[in-house]
N, C-alpha and C. Protein backbone atom coordinates (compact mmCIF):
# COMPACT_ATOMS: atom_id res chain seq x y z
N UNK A 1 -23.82 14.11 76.48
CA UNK A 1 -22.93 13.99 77.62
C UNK A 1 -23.53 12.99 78.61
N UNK A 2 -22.52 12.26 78.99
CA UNK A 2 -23.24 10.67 80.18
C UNK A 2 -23.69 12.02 81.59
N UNK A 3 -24.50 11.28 81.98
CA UNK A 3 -25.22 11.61 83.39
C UNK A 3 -24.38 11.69 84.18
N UNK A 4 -24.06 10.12 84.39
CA UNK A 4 -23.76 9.73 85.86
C UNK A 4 -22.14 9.21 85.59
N UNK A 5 -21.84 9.82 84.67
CA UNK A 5 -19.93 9.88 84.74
C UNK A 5 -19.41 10.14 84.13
N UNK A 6 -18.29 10.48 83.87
CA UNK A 6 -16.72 11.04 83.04
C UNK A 6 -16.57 10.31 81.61
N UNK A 7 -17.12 10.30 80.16
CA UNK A 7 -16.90 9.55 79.34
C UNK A 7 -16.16 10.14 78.48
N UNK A 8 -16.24 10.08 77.11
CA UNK A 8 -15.72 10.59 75.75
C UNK A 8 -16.21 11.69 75.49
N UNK A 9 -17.62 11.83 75.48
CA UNK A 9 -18.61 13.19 74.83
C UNK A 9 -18.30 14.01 75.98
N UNK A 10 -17.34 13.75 76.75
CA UNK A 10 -17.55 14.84 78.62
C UNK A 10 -16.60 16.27 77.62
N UNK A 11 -17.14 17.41 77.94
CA UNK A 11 -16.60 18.72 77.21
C UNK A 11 -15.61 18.74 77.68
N UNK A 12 -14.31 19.41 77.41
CA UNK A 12 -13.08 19.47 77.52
C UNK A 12 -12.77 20.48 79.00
N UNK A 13 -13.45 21.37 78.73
CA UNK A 13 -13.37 22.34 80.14
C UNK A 13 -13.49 21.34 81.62
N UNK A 14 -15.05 20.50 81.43
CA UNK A 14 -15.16 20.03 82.59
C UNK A 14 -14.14 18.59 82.73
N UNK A 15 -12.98 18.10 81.94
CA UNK A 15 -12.22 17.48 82.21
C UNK A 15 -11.03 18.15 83.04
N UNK A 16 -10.68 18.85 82.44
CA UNK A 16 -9.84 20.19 82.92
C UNK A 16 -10.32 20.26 84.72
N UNK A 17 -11.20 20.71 84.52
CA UNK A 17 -12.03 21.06 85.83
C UNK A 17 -11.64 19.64 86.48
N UNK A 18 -12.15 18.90 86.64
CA UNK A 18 -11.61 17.29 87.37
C UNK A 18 -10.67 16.92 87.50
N UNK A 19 -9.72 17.36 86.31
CA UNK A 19 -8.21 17.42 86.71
C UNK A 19 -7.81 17.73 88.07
N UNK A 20 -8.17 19.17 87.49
CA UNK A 20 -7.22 20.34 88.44
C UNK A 20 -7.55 19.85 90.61
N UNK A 21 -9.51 19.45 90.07
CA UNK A 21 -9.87 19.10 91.69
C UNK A 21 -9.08 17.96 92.17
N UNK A 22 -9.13 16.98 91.03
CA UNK A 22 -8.55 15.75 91.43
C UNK A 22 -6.49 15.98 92.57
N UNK A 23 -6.14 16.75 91.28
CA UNK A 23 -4.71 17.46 92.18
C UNK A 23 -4.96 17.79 93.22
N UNK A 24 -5.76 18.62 93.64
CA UNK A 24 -5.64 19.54 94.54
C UNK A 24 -6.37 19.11 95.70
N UNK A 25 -7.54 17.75 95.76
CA UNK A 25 -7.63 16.99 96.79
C UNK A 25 -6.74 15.96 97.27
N UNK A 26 -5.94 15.35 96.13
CA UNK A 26 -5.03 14.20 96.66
C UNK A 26 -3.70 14.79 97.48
N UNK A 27 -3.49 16.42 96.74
CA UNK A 27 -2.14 16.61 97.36
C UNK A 27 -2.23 17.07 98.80
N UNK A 28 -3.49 17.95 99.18
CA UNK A 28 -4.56 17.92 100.34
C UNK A 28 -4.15 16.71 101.19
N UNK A 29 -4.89 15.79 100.41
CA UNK A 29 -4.52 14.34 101.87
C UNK A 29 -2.92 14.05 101.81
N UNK A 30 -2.40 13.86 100.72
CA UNK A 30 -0.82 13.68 100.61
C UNK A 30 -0.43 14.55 102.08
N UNK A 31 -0.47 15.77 102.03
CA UNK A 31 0.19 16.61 102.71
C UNK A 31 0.29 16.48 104.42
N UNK A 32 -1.22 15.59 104.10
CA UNK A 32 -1.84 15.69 105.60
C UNK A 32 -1.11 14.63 106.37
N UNK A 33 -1.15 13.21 105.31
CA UNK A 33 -0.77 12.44 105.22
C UNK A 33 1.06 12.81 105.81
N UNK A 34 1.78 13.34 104.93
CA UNK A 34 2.96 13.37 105.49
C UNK A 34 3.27 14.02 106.89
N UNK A 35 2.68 14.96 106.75
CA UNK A 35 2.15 15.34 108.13
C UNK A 35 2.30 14.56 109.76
N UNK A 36 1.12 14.34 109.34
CA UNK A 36 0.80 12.50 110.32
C UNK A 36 2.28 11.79 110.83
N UNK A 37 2.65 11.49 109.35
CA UNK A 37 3.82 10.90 109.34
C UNK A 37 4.90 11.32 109.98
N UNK A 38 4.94 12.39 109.91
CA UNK A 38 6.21 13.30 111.01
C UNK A 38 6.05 13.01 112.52
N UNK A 39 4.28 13.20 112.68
CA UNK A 39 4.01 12.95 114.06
C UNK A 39 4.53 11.83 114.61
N UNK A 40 3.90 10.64 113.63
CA UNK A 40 4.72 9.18 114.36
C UNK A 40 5.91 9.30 114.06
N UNK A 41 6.76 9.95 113.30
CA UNK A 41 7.84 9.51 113.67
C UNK A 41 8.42 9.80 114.66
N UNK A 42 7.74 11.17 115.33
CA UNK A 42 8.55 11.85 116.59
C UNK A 42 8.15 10.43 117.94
N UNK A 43 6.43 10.10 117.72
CA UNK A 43 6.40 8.85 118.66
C UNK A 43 7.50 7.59 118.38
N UNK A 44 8.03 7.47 117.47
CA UNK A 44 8.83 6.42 117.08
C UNK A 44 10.15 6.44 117.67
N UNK A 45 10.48 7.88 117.06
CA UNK A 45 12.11 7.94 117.71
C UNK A 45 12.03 9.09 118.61
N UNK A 46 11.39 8.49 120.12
CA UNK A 46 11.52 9.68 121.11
C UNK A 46 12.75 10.30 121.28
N UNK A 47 14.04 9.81 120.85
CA UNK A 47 15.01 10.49 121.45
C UNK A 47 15.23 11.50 120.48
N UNK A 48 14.63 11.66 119.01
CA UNK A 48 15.24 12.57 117.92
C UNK A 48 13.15 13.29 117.92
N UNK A 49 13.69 14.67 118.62
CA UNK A 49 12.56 15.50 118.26
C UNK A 49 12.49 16.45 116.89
N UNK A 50 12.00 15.56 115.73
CA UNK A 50 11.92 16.48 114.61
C UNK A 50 11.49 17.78 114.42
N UNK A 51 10.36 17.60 114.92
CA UNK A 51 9.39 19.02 114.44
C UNK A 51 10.36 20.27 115.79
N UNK A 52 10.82 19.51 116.83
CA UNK A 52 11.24 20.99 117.78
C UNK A 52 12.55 20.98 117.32
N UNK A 53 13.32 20.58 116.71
CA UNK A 53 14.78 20.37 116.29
C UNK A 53 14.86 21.24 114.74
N UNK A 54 14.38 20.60 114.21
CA UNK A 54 13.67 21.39 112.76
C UNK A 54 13.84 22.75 112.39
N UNK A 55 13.12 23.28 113.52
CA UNK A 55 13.04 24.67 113.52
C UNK A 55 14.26 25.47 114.40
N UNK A 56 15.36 25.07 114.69
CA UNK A 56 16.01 25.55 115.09
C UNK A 56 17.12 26.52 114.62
N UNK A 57 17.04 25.76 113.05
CA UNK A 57 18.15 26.63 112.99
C UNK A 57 17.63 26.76 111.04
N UNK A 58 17.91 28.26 110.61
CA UNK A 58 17.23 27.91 108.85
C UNK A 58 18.15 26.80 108.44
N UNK A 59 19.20 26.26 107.84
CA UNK A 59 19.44 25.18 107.07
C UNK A 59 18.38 24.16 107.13
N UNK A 60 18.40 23.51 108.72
CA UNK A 60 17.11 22.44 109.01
C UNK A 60 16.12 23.53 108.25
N UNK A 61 15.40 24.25 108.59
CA UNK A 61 13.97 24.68 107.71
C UNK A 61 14.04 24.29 106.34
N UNK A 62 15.01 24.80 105.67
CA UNK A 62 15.18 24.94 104.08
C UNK A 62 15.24 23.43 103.86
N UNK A 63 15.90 22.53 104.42
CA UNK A 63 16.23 20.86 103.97
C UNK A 63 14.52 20.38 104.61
N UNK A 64 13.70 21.11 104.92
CA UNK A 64 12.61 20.41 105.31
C UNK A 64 11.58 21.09 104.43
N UNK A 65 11.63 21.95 104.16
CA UNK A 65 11.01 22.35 102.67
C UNK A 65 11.48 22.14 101.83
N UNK A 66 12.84 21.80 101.37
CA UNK A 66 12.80 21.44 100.09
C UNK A 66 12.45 19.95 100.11
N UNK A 67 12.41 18.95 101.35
CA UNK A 67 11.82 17.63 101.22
C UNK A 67 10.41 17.60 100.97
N UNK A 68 9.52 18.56 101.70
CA UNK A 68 8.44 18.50 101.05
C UNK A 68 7.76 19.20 100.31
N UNK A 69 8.58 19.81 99.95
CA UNK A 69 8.55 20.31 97.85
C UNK A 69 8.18 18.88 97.26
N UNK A 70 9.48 18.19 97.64
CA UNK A 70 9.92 17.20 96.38
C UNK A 70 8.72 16.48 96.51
N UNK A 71 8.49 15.83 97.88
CA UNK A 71 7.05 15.16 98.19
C UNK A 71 5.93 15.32 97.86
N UNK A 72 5.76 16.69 97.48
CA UNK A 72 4.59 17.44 97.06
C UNK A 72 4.52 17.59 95.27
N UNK A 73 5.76 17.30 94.90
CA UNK A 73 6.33 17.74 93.28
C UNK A 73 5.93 16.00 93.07
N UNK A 74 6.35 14.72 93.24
CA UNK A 74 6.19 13.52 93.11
C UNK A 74 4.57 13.55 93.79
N UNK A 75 4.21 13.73 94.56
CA UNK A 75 2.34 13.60 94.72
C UNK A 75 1.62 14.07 93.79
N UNK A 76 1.85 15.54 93.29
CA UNK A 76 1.17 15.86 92.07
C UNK A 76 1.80 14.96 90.89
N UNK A 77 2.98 14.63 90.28
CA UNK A 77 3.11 13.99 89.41
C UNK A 77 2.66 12.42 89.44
N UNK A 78 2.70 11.90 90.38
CA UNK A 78 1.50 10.77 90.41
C UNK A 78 -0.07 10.73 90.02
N UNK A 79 -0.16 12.11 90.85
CA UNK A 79 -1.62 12.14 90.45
C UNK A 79 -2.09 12.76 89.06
N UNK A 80 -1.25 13.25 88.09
CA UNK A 80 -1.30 13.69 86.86
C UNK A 80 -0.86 12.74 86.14
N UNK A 81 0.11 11.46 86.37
CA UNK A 81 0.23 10.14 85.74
C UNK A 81 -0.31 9.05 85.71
N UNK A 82 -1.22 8.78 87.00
CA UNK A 82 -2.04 7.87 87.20
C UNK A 82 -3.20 7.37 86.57
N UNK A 83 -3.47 6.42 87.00
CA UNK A 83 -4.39 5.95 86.06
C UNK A 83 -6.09 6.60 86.72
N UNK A 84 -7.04 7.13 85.69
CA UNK A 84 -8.28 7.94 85.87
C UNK A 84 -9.45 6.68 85.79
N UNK A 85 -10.80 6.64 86.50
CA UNK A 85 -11.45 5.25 86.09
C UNK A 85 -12.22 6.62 85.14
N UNK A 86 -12.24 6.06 84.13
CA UNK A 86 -13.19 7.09 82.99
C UNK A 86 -14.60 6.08 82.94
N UNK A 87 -16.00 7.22 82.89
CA UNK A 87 -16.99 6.46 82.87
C UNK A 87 -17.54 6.86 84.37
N UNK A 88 -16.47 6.36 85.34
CA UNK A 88 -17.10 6.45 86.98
C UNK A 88 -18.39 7.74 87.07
N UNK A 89 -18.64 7.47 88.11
CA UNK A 89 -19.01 8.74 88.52
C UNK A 89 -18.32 9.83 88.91
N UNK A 90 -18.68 10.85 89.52
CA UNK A 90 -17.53 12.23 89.54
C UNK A 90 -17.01 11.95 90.61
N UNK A 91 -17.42 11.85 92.24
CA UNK A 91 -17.07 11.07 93.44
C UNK A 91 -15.80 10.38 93.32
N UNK A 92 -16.12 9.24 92.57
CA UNK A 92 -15.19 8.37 92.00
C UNK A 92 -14.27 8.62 90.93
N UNK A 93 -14.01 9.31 90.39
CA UNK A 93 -13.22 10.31 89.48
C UNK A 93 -12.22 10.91 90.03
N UNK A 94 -12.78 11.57 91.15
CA UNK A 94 -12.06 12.41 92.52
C UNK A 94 -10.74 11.89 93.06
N UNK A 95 -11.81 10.81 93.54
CA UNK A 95 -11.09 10.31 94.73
C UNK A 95 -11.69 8.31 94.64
N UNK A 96 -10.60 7.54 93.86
CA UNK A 96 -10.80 6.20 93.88
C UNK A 96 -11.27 6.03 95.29
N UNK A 97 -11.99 4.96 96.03
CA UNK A 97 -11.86 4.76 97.27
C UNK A 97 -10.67 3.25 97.02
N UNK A 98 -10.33 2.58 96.12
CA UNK A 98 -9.43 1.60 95.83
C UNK A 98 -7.93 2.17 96.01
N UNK A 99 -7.59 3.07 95.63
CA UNK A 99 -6.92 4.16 95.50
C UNK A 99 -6.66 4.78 97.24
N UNK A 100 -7.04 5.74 97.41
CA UNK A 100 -7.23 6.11 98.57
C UNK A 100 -6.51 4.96 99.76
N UNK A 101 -7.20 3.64 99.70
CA UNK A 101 -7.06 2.48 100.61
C UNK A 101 -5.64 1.95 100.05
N UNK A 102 -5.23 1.89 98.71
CA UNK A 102 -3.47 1.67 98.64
C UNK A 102 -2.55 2.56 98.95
N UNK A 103 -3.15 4.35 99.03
CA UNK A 103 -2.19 5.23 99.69
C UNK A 103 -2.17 4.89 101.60
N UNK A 104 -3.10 4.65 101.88
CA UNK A 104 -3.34 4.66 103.25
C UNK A 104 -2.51 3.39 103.47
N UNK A 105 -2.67 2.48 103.11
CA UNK A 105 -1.82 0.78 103.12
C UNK A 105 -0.13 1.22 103.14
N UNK A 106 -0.03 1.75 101.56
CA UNK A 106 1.63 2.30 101.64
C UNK A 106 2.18 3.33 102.56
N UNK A 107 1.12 4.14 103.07
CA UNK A 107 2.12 4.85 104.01
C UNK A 107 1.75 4.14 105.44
N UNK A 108 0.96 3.47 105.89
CA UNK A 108 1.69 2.44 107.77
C UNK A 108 2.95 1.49 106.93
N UNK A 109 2.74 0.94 105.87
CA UNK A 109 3.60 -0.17 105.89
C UNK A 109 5.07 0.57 105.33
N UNK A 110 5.51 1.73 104.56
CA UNK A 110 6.59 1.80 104.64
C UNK A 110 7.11 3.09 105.69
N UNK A 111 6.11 3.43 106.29
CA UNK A 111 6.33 4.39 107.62
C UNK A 111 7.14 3.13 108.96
N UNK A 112 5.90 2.29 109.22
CA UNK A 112 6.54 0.85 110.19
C UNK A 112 7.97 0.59 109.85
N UNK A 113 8.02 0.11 108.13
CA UNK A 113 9.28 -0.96 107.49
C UNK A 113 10.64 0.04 107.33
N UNK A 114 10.23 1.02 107.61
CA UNK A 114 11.15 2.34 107.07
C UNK A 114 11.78 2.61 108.43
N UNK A 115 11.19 2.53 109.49
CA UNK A 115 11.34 2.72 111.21
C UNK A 115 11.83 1.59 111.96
N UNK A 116 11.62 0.16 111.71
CA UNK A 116 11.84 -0.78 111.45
C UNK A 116 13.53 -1.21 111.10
N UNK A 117 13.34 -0.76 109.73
CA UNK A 117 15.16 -1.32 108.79
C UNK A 117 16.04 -0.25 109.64
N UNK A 118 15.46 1.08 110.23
CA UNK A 118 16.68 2.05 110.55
C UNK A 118 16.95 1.54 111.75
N UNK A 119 16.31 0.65 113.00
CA UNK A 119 16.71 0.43 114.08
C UNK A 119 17.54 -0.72 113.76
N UNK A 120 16.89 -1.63 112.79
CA UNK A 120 18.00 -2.91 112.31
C UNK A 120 19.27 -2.42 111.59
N UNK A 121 19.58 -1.54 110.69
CA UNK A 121 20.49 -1.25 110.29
C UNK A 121 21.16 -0.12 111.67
N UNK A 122 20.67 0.37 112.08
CA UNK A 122 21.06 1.09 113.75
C UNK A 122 21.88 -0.44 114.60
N UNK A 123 21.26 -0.88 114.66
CA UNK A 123 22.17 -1.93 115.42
C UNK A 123 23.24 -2.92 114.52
N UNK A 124 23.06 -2.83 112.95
CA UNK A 124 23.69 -3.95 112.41
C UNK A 124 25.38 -3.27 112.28
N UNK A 125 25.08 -1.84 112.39
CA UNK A 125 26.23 -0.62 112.19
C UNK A 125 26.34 0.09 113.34
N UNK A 126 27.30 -0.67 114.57
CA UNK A 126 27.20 0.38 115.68
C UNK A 126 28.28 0.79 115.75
N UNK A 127 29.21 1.22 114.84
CA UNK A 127 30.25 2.09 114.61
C UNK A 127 29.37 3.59 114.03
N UNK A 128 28.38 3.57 113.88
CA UNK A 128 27.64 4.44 113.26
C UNK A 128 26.21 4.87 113.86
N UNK A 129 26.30 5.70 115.18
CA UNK A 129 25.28 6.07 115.66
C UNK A 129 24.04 7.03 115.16
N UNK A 130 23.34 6.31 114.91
CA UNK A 130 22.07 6.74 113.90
C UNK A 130 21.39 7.96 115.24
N UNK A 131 21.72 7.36 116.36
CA UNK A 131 21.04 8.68 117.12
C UNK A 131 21.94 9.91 117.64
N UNK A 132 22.81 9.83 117.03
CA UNK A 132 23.90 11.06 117.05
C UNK A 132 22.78 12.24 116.17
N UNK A 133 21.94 12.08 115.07
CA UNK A 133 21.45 13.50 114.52
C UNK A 133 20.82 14.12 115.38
N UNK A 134 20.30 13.78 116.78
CA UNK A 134 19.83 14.24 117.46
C UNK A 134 20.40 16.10 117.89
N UNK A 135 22.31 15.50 117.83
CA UNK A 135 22.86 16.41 118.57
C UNK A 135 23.24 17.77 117.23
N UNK A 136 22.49 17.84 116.34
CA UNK A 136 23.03 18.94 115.57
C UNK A 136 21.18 18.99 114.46
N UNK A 137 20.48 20.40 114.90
CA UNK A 137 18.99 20.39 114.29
C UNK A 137 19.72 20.08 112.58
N UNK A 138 20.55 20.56 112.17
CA UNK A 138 20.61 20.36 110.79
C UNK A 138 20.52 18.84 110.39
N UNK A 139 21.30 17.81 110.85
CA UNK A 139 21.51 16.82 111.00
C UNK A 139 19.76 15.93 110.82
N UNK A 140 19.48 16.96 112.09
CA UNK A 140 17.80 16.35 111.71
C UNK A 140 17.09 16.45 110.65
N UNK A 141 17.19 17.72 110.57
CA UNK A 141 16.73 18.50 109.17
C UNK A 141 17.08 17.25 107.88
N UNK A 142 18.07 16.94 108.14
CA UNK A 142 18.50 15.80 106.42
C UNK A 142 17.59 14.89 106.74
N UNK A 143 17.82 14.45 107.94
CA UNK A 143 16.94 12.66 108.61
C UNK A 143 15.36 13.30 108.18
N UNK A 144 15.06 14.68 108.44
CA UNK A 144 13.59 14.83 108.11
C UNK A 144 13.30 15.02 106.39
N UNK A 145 14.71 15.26 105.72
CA UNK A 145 14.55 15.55 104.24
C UNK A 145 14.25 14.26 103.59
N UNK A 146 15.35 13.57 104.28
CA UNK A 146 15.12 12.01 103.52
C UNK A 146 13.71 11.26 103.52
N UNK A 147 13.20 11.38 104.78
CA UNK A 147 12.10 10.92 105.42
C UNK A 147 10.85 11.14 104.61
N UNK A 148 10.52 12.26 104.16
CA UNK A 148 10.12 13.25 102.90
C UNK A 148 9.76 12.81 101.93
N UNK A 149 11.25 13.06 101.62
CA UNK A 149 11.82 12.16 99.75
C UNK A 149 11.27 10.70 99.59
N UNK A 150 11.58 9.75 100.60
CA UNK A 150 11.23 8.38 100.84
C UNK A 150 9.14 8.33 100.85
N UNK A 151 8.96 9.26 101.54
CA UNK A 151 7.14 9.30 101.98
C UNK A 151 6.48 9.14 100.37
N UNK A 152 7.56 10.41 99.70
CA UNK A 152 7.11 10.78 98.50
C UNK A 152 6.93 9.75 97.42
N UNK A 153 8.14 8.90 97.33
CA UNK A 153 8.54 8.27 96.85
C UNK A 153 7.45 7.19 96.59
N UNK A 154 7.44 6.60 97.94
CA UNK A 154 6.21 5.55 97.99
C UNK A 154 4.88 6.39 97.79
N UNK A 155 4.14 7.27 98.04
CA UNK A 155 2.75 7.54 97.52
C UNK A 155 3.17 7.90 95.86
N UNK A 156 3.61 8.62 95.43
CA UNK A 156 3.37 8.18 93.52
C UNK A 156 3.83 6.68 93.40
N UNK A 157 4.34 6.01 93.84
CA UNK A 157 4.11 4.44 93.10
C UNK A 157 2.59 4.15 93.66
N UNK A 158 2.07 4.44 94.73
CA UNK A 158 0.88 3.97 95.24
C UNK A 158 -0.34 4.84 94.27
N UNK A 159 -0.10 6.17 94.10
CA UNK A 159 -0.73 6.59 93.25
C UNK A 159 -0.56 6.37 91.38
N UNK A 160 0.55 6.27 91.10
CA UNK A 160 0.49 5.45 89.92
C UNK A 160 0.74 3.76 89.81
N UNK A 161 0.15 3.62 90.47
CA UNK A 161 0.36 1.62 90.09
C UNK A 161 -1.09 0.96 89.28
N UNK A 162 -1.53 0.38 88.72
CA UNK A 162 -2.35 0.27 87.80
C UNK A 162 -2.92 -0.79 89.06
N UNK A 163 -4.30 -0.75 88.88
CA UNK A 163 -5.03 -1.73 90.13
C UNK A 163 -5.43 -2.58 89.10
């Protein structure tokens, strides 16, 4: 068995074992990560308070768990499709730091570009007031489902993209 990393002769259990950590740290930051993301968005769109709107009424709850189900269902399936550096060390096995730095990259740039296209498409469509979800928590609840779905979306391509 190699010393100092993950090869061919590595026993089957302790692959297993690296698996399972590997999941269960990325979906860890994933989570935290989306998290975060909620926060700026409430700095983004002061007039639509997610997280206090959210909870107002169960439909919003349920459309905000089942968004980050799905977010959480696409984070683990990235990280069970992705590509492993075999050989690395265990550290590096874990947790790419190459890796890591393209999830962190994809979520400012399609958190910004995502916040960004809705104020441009907000003004390109003003028959269609994008800040009307304000006035109904369910309403938010979808704007926070989508938001979710979209987060999700982009970290498994960031977690499965071949470097």
């Amino acid at each position: 068995m190699p010393m100092n990393g993950i090869g061919q002769s590595t026993a089957f259990y302790l692959i297993v074992l690296l698996w399972v950590a590997r999941v269960i740290i990325w979906t860890f930051i994933c989570a935290l990560l989306a998290w975060l993301g909620i926060r700026v968005l409430d700095a983004l769109t002061p007039h639509i308070h997610q997280r206090q709107e959210v909870g107002e009424r169960p439909v919003s709850v349920g459309l905000f768990m089942a968004g980050f189900l799905i977010l959480i269902g696409l984070v683990i399936h990235g990280v069970v499709t992705g590509p492993v550096i075999v050989g690395a060390g265990l550290l590096e096995s874990l947790i790419d730091p190459r890796r890591l730095g393209l999830v962190a990259i994809s979520f400012l740039v399609s958190l910004l570009l995502g916040i960004a296209l809705l104020h441009i498409m907000d003004k390109l469509t003003p028959r269609i007031p994008f800040g009307s979800v304000e006035q109904n928590p369910v309403a938010v609840g979808i704007y926070v489902f989508g938001y979710l779905v979209f987060f999700g979306l982009i970290i498994h391509g960031a977690l499965i993209m071949p470097l």
